[in-house]
Protein backbone atom coordinates (compact mmCIF):
# COMPACT_ATOMS: atom_id res chain seq x y z
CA UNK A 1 0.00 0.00 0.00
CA UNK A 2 2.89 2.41 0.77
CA UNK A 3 4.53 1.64 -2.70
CA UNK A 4 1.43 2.30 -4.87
CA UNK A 5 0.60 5.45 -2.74
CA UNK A 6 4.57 6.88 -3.48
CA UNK A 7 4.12 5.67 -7.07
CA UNK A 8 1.02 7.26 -7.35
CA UNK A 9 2.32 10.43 -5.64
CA UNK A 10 5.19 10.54 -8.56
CA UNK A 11 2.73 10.32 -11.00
CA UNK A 12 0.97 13.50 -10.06
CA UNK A 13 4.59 15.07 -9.23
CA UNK A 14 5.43 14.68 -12.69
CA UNK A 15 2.21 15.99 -14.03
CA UNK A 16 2.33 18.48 -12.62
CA UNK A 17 5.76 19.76 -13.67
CA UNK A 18 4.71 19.17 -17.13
CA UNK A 19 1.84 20.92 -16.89
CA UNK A 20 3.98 23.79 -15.47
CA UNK A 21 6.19 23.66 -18.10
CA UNK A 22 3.82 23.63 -20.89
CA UNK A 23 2.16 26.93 -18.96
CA UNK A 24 5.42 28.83 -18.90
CA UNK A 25 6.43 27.93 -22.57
CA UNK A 26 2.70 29.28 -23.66
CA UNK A 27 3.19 32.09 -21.61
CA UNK A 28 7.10 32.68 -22.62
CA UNK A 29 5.52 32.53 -26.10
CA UNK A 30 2.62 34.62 -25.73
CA UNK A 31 5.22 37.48 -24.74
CA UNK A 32 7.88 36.99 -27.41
CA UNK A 33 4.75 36.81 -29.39
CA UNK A 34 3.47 40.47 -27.71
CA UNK A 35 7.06 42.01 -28.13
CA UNK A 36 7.45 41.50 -31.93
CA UNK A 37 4.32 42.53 -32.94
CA UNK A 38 5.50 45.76 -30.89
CA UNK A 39 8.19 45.64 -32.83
CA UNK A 40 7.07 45.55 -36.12
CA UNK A 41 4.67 47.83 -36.15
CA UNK A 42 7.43 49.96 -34.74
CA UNK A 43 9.43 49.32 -37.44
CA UNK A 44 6.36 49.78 -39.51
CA UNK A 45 5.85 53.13 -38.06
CA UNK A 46 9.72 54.51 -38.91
CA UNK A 47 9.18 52.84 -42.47
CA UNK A 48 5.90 55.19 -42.78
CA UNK A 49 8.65 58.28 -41.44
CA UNK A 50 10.99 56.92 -43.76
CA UNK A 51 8.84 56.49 -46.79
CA UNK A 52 7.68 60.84 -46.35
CA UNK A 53 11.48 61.37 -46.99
CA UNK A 54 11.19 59.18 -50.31
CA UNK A 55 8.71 60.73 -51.10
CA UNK A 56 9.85 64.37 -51.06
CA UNK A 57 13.35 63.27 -53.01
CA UNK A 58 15.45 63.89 -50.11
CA UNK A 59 18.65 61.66 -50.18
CA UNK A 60 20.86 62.14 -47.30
CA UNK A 61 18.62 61.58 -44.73
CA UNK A 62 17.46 58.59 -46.57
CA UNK A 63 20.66 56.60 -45.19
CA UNK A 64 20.29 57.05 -41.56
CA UNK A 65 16.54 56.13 -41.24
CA UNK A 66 17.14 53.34 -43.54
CA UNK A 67 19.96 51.91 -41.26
CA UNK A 68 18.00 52.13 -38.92
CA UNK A 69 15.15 49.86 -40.03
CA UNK A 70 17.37 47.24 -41.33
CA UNK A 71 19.00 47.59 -37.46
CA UNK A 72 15.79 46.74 -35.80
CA UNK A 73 14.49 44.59 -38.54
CA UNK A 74 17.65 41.94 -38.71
CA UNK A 75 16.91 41.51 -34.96
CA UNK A 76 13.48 39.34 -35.65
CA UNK A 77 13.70 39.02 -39.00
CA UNK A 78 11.15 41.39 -40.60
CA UNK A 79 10.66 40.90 -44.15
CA UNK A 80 8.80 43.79 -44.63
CA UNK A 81 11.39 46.11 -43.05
CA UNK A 82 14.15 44.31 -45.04
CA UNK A 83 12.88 44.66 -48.16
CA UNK A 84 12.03 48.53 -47.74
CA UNK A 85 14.89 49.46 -45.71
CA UNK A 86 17.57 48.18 -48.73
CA UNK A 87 15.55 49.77 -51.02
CA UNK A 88 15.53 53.16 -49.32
CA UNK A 89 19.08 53.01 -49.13
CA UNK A 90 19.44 52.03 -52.90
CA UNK A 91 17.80 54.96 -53.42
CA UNK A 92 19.79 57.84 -51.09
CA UNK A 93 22.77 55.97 -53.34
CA UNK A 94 21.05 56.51 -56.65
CA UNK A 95 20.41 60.24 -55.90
CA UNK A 96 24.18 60.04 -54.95
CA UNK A 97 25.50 58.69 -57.97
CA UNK A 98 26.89 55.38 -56.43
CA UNK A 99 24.93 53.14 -58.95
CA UNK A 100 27.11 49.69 -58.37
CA UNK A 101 26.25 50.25 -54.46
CA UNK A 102 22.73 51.05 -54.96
CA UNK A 103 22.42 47.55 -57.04
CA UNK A 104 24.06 45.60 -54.53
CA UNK A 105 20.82 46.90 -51.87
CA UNK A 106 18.79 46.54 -54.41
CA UNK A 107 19.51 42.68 -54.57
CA UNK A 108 19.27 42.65 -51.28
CA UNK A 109 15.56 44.04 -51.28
CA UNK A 110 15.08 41.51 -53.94
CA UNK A 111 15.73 38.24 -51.98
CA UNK A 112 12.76 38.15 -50.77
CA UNK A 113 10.87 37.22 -53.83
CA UNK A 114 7.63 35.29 -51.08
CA UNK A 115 7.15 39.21 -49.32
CA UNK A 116 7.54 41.14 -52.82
CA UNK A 117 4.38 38.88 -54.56
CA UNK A 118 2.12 40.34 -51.86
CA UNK A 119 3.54 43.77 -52.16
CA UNK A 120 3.36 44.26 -55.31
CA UNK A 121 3.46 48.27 -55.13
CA UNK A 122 7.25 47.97 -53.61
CA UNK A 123 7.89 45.28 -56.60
CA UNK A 124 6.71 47.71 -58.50
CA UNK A 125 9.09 50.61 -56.91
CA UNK A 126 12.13 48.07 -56.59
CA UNK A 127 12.32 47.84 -60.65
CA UNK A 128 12.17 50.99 -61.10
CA UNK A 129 14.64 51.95 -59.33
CA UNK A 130 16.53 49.71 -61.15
CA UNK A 131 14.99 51.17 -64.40
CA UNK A 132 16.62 55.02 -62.96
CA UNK A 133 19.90 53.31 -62.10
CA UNK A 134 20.38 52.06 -66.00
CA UNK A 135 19.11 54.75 -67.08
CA UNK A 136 22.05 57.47 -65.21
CA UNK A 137 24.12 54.96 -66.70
CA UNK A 138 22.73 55.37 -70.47
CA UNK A 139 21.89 51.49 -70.31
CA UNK A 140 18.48 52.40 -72.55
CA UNK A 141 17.30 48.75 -73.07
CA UNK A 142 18.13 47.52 -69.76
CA UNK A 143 16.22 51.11 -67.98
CA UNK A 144 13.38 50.16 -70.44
CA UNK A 145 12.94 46.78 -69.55
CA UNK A 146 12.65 47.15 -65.77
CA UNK A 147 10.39 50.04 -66.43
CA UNK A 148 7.82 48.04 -68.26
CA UNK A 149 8.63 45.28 -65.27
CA UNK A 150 7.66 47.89 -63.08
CA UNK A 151 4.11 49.07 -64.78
CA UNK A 152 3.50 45.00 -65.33
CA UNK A 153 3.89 45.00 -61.43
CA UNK A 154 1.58 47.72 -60.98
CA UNK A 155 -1.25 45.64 -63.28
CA UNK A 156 -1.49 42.86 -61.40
CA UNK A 157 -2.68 44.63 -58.25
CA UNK A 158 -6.68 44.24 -57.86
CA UNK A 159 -6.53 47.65 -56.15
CA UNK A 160 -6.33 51.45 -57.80
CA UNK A 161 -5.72 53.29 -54.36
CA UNK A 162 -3.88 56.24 -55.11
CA UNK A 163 -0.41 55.19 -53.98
CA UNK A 164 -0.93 52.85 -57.17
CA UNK A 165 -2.12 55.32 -59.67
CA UNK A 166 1.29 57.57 -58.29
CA UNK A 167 3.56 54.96 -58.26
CA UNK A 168 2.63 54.11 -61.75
CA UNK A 169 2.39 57.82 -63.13
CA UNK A 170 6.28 58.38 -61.76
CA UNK A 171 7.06 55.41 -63.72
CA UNK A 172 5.46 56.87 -66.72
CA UNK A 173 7.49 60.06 -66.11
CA UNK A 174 10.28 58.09 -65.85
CA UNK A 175 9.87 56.66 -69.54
CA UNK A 176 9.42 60.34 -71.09
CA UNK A 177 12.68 60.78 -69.12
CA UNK A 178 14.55 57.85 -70.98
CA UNK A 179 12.84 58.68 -74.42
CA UNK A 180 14.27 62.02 -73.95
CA UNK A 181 17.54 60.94 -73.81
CA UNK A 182 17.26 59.18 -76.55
CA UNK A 183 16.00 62.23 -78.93
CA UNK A 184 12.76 60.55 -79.21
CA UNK A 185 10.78 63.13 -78.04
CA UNK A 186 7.52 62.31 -80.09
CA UNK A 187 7.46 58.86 -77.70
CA UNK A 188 8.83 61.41 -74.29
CA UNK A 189 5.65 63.75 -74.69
CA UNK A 190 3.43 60.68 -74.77
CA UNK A 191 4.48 59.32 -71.77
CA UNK A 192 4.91 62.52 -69.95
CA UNK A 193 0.96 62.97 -70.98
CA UNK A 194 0.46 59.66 -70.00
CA UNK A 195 2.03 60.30 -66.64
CA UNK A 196 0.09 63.86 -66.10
CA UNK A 197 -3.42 62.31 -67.36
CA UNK A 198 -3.10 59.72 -64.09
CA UNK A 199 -2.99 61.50 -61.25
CA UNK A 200 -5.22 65.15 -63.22
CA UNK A 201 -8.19 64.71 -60.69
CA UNK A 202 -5.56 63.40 -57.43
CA UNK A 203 -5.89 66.77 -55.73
CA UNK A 204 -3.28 66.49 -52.34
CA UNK A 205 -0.40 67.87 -51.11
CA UNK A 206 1.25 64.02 -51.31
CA UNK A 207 1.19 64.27 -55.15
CA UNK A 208 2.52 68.09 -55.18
CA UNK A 209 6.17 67.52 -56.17
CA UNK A 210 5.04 64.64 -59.16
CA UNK A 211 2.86 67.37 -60.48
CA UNK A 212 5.59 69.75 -60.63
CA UNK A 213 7.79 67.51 -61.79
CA UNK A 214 5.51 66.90 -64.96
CA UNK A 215 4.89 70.76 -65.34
CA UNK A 216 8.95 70.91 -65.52
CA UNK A 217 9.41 67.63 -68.67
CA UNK A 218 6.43 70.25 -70.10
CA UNK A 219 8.48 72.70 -69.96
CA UNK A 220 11.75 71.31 -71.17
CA UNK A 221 9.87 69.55 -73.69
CA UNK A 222 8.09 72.70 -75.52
CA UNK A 223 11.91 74.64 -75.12
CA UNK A 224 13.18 71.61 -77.67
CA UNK A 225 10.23 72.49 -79.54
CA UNK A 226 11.14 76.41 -79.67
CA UNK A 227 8.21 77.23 -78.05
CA UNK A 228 9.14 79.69 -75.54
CA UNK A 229 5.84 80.82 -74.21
CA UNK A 230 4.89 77.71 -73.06
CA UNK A 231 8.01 76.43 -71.92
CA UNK A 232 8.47 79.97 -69.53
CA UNK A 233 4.27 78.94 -68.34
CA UNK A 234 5.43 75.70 -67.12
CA UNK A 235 8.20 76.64 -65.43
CA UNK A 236 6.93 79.50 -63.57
CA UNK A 237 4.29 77.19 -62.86
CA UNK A 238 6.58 74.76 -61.03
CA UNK A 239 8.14 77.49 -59.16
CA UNK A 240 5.32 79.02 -57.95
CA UNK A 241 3.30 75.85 -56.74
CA UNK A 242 5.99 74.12 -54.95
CA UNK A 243 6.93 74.52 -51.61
CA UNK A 244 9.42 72.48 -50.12
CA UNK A 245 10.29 70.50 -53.08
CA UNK A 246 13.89 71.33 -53.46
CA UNK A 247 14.52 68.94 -56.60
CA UNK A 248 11.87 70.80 -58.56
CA UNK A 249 13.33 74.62 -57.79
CA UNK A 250 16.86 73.52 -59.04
CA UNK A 251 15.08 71.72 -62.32
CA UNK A 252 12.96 74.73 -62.70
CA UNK A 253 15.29 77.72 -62.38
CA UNK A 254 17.66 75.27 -64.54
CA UNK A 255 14.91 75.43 -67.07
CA UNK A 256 14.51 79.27 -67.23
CA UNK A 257 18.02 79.96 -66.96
CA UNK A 258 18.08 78.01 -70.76
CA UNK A 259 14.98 79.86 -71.99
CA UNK A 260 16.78 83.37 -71.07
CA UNK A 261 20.09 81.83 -72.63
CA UNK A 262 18.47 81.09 -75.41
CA UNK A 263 16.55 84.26 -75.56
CA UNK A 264 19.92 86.31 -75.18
CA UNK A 265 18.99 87.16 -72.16
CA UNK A 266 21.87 86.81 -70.01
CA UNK A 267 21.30 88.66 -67.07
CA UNK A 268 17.99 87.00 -66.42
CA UNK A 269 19.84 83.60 -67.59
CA UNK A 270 22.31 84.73 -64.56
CA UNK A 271 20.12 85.11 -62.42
CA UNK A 272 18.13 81.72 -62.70
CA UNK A 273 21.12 79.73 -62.90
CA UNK A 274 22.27 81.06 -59.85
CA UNK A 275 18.99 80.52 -57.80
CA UNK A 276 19.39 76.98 -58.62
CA UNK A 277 23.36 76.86 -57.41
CA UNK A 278 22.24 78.49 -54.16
CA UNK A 279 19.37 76.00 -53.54
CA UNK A 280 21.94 72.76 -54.38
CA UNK A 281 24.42 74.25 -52.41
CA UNK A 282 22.10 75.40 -49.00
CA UNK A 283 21.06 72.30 -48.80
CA UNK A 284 23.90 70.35 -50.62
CA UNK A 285 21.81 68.11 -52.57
CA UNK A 286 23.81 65.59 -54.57
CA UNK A 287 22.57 66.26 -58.32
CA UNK A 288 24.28 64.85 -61.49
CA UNK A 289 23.97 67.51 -64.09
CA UNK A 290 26.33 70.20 -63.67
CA UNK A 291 25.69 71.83 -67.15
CA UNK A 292 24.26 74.72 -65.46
CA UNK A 293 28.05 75.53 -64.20
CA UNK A 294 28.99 75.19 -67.90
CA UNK A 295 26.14 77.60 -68.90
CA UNK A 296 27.13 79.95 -66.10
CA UNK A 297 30.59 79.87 -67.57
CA UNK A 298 29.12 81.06 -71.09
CA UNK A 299 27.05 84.07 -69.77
CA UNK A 300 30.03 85.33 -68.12
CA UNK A 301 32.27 85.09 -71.08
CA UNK A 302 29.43 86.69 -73.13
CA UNK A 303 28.86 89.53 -69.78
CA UNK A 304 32.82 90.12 -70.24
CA UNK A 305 33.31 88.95 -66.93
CA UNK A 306 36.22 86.08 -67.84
CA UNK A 307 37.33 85.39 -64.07
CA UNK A 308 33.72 84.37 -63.15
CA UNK A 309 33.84 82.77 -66.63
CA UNK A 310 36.99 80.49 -65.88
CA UNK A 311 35.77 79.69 -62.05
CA UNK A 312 32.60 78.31 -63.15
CA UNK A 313 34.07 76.14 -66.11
CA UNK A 314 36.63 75.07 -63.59
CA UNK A 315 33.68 73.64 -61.40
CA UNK A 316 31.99 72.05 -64.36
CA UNK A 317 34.91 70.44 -65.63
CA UNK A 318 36.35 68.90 -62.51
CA UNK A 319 32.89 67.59 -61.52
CA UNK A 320 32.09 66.27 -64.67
CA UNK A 321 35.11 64.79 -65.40
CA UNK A 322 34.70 62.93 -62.19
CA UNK A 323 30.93 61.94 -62.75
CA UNK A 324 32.33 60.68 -66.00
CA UNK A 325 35.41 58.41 -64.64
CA UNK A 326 32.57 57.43 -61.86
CA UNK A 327 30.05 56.44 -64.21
CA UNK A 328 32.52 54.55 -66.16
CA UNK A 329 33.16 52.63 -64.38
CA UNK A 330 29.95 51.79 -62.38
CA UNK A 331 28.27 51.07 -66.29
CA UNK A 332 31.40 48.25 -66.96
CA UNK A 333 30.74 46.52 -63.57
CA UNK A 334 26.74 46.42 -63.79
CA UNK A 335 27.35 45.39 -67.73
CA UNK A 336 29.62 42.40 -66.29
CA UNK A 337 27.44 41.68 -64.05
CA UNK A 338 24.45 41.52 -66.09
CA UNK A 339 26.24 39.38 -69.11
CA UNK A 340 27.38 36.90 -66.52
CA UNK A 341 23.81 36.72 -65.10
CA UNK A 342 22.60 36.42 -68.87
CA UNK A 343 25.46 33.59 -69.68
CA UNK A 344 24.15 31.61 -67.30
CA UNK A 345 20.62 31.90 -68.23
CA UNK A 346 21.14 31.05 -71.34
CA UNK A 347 23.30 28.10 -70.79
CA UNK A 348 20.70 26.65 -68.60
CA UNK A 349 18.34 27.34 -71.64
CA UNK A 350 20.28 25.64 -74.13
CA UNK A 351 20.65 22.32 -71.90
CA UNK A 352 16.76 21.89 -71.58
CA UNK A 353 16.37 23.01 -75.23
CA UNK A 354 19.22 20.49 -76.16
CA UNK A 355 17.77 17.95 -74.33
CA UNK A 356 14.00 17.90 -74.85
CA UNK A 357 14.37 19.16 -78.33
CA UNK A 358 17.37 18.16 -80.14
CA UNK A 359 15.66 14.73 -81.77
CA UNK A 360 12.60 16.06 -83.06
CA UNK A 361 14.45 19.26 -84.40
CA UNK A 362 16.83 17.55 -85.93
CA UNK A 363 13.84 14.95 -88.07
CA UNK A 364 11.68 18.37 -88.60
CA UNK A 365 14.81 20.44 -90.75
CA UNK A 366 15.47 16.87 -92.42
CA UNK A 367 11.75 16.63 -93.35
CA UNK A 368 11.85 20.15 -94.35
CA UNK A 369 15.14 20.32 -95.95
CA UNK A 370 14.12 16.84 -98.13
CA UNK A 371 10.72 18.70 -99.00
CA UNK A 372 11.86 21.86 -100.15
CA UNK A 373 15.02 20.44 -102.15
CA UNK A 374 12.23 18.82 -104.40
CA UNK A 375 9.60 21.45 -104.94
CA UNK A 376 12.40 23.83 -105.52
CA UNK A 377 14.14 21.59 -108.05
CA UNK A 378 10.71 21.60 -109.87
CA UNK A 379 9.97 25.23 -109.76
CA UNK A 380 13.31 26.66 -110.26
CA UNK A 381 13.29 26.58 -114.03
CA UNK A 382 9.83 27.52 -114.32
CA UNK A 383 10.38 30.68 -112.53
CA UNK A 384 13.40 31.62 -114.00
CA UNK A 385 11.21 31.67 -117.35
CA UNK A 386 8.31 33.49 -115.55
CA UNK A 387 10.30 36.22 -114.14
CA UNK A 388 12.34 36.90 -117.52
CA UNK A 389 9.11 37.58 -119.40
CA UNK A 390 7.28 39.44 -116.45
CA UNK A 391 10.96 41.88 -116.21
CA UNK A 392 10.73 42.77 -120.11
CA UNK A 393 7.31 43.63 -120.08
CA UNK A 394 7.44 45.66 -116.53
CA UNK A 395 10.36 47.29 -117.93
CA UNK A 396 8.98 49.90 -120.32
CA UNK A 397 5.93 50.12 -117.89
CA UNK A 398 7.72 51.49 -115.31
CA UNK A 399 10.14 54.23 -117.56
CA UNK A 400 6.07 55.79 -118.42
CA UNK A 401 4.64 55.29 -114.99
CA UNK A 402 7.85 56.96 -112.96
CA UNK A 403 7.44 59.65 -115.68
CA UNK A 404 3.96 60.46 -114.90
CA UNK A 405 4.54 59.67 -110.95
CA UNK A 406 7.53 62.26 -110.86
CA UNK A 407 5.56 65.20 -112.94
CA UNK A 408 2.56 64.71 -110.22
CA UNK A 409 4.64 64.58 -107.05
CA UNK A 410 6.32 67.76 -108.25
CA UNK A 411 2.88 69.41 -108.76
CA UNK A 412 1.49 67.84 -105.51
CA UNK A 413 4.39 69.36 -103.64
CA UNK A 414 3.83 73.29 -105.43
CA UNK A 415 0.50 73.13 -104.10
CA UNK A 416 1.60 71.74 -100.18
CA UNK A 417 4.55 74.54 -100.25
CA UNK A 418 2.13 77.20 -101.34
CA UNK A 419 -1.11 75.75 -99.29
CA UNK A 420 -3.51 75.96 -101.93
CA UNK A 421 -6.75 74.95 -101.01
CA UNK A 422 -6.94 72.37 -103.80
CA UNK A 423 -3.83 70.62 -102.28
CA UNK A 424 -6.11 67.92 -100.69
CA UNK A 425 -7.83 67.30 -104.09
CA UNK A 426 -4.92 66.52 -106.23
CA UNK A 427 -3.12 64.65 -103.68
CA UNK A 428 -6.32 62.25 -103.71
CA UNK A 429 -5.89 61.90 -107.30
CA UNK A 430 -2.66 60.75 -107.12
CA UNK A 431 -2.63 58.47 -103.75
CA UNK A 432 -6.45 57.41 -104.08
CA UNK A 433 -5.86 54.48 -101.34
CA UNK A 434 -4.15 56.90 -99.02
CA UNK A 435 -8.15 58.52 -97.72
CA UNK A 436 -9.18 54.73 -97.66
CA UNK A 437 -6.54 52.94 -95.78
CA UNK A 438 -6.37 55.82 -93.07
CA UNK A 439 -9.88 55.09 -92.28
CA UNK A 440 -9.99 51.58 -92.27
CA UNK A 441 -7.68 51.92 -89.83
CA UNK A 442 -9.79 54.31 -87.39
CA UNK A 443 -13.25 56.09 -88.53
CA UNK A 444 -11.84 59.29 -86.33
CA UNK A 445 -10.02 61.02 -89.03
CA UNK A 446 -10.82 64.39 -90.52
CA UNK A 447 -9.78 66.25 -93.49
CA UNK A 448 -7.75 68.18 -91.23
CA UNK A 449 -5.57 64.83 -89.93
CA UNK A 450 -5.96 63.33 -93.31
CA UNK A 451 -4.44 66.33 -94.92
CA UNK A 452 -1.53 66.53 -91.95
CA UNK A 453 -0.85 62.98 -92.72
CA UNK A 454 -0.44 63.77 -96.69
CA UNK A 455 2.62 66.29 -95.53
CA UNK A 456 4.38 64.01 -93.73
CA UNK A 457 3.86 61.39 -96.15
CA UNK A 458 5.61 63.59 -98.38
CA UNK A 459 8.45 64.45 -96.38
CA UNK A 460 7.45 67.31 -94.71
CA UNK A 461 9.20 67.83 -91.16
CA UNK A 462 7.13 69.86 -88.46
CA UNK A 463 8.70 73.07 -88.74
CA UNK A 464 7.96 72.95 -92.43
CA UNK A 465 4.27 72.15 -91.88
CA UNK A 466 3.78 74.56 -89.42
CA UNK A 467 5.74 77.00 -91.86
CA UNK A 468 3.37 76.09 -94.87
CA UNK A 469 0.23 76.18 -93.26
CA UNK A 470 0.49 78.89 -91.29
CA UNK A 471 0.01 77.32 -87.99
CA UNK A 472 2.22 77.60 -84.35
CA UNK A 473 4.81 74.54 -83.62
CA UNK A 474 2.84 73.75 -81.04
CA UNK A 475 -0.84 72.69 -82.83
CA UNK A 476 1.76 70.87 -85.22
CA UNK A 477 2.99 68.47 -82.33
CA UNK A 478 -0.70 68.55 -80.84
CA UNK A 479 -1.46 67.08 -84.55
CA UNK A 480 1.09 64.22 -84.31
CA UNK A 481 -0.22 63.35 -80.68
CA UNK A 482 -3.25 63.00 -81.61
CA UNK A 483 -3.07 61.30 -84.71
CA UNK A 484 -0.85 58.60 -82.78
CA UNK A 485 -3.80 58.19 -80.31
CA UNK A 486 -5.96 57.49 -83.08
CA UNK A 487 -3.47 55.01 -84.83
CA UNK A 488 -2.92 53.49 -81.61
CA UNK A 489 1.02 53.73 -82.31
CA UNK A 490 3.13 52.54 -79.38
CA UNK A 491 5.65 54.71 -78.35
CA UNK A 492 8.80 53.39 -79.37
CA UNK A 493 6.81 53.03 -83.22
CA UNK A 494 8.27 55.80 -85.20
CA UNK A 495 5.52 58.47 -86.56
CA UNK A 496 6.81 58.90 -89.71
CA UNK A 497 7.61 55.50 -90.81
CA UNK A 498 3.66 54.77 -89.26
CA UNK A 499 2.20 56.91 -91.76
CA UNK A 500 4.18 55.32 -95.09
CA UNK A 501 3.12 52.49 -93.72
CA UNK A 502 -0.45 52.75 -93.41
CA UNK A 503 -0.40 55.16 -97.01
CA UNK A 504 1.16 52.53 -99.26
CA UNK A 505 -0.87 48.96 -97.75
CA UNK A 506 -3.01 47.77 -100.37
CA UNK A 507 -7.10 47.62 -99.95
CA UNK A 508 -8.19 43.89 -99.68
């Protein structure tokens, strides 16, 4: 009886201590559990802080906030804070110039592929950044790519908050940016319109420095265009609605300072060059284009003031000799880097391709090869007979035709230069598919676009039109955006090659 009673008491001893130690583990738990959430949303709250910096296109503080979210967020292992903290920093680095670095964090941000396929706005926001990076770098195809990565991101969301719609918009901006720099500025001012048309009815101070930004392409945009009006009303505009948006001052005075320059007027050129040194130097923002030093340089020489002249070409010179040598070698090291990646790919392609496909490939070309050595054996002669009959009669067909072709070009042209009213008339005469095959391709089109389309069929350039017709540069361009709308022309199509296109199909 004593035995069972101790073994009994055991029992419930050791019940007991299990039972305690399951309750302190639960409990232990439940607090760890407690102090992380604290801690993300924490972290969630500086990445909130963080993200108002971003937003405003500040850089240097950028580095410190962001080191300090990746601090915290190492500690448990946030994802979230991870992923945005890198990509802050790639960022500050970007707006720095320090492209290979900025890469590197932007690898890191993309590790974590499992968090990035929920957020697919900060997907969206890590390609593009990529997108800016190759872009700095003049790297047009790889900036493009990861800018239409970052718009495909963008789609896939089931939400159109507005975050979305300005995330995308910048992006759009961003392509006018890189079309730009490629002297495609037919494909820049769609995008740019593209970009503005997005966030038109967003009415908040959040979307205040985008706004301005697109005011300031507008601006830059109409100045390649020569017209000066506009160009001056969008960068006033800029100036005037922004508020602590230092980027968009500098960009904006940089603008007017080439409008005056270009207007010969250097004092006012002076002066709005100088607004924008003082701003980049107050607050010593990191910026990349130091032609406005090199501009300075030229209004001084033209002023007569040659010391100011040779201090400011100095500072252009030594900066952008460095940017250069910096650049340089940031573009070789990301172009390594990507080739290798590329190599890889593609080897890893080729094995599957070699090994699922070489057999049937390899009976399909001899099929093909036995198929067409037959039917080509058999035609051959036959053709050779066809086409020396078809060339003699074609022959004196053509010496009358491109007689009769060349007399009515040259009138069709006389009447274009001179814009006779019967222009339209004649031209239909002589291109009588060109009316039809516009408007089987859209019902939209008016005499007016029709008869635009007939001058750059003929070779016309913009200025010319506008010269011929009598009409301003600017309802020219507004002609060719239009007209692309109602083609449906994608923006890397060129205009001109659209419209010979469309002009010489033939009518089923």
């Amino acid at each position: 009886m004593i035995i069972k009673r101790k073994v009994g008491l055991l029992k419930f001893d050791f019940f007991y201590i299990k039972l305690s130690l399951c309750s302190l583990i639960l409990y232990s738990h439940n607090i760890f559990s407690q102090q992380k959430n604290q801690e993300t949303k924490a972290i969630d709250s500086l990445i909130e802080a963080t993200n108002q910096v971003y937003m405003r296109y500040e850089f240097l503080p950028l580095i410190p906030l962001s080191q300090n979210i990746l601090k915290k967020s190492e500690k448990i292992d946030y994802e979230k804070g991870l992923v945005y903290g890198n990509f802050y920093i790639a960022n500050a680095l970007v707006g720095i110039g320090k492209y290979k670095e900025s890469n590197e964090y932007l690898q890191k941000s993309q590790a974590y592929r499992k968090y990035l396929e929920k957020d697919l706005m900060q997907s969206s926001r890590n390609y593009g950044l990529l997108g800016d990076n190759y872009l700095s770098l003049k790297l047009y195809s790889l900036s493009r790519k990861n800018f239409q990565m970052s718009i495909d991101e963008l789609k896939k969301s089931k939400k159109r908050d507005r975050t979305i719609i300005r995330t995308e918009s910048s992006t759009y901006l961003n392509i006018g940016e890189l079309y730009k720099e490629m002297k495609k500025y037919d494909s820049a001012y769609y995008y740019i319109i593209k970009a503005k048309n997005l966030i038109r009815n967003l009415d908040a101070k959040d979307i205040e420095i985008e706004k301005n930004l697109i005011e300031i392409d507008l601006g830059f945009h109409h100045l390649e265009y020569k017209d000066q009006d506009s160009a001056k009303y969008y960068f006033n505009s800029a100036i005037r609605k922004s508020t602590l948006d230092v980027l968009v001052k500098i960009y904006a005075y940089e603008g007017l300072g080439n409008l005056y320059q270009k207007q010969k007027k250097y004092l006012e050129a002076e002066q709005s060059y100088l607004k924008a040194i003082d701003i980049i130097e107050r607050y010593n923002y990191p910026i990349e284009n130091f032609e406005i030093y090199k501009n300075l340089s030229q209004i001084y020489n033209l002023l007569g003031d040659s010391a100011k002249s040779e201090n400011f070409l100095e500072q252009f010179n030594n900066n952008q000799d460095s940017l250069d040598l910096s650049k340089k070698v940031e573009r070789d090291i990301i172009i390594n880097d990507v080739l290798k990646i590329e190599k890889e790919i593609h080897q890893e392609e080729n094995k599957r391709r070699m090994l699922y496909g070489g057999i049937a490939f390899g009976a399909l070309v001899l099929i093909a090869s036995l198929y067409v050595f037959y039917n080509f054996k058999k035609k051959s002669k036959k053709l050779v007979e066809e086409k020396e009959s078809i060339a003699l009669l074609k022959e004196d067909e053509n010496k009358e035709l491109k007689q009769k072709i060349n007399e009515a070009f040259d009138e069709i042209i006389t009447l274009a230069k001179t814009n006779n009213s019967s222009f339209w008339t004649r031209f239909q005469e002589v291109y009588p598919n060109f009316k039809d095959n516009f408007l089987a391709v859209s019902q939209d089109f008016k005499v007016g676009d029709l008869t635009f389309c007939a001058y750059v069929y003929l070779g016309f350039s913009s200025k010319e039109i506008a010269d011929h017709t009598f009409k301003t540069l600017k309802t020219i361009e507004n002609y060719r955006y239009n007209i692309r709308k109602k083609l449906s022309l994608v923006p890397d199509q060129d205009f001109n090659m659209a419209i010979k296109d469309i002009a010489n199909r033939k009518l089923s």
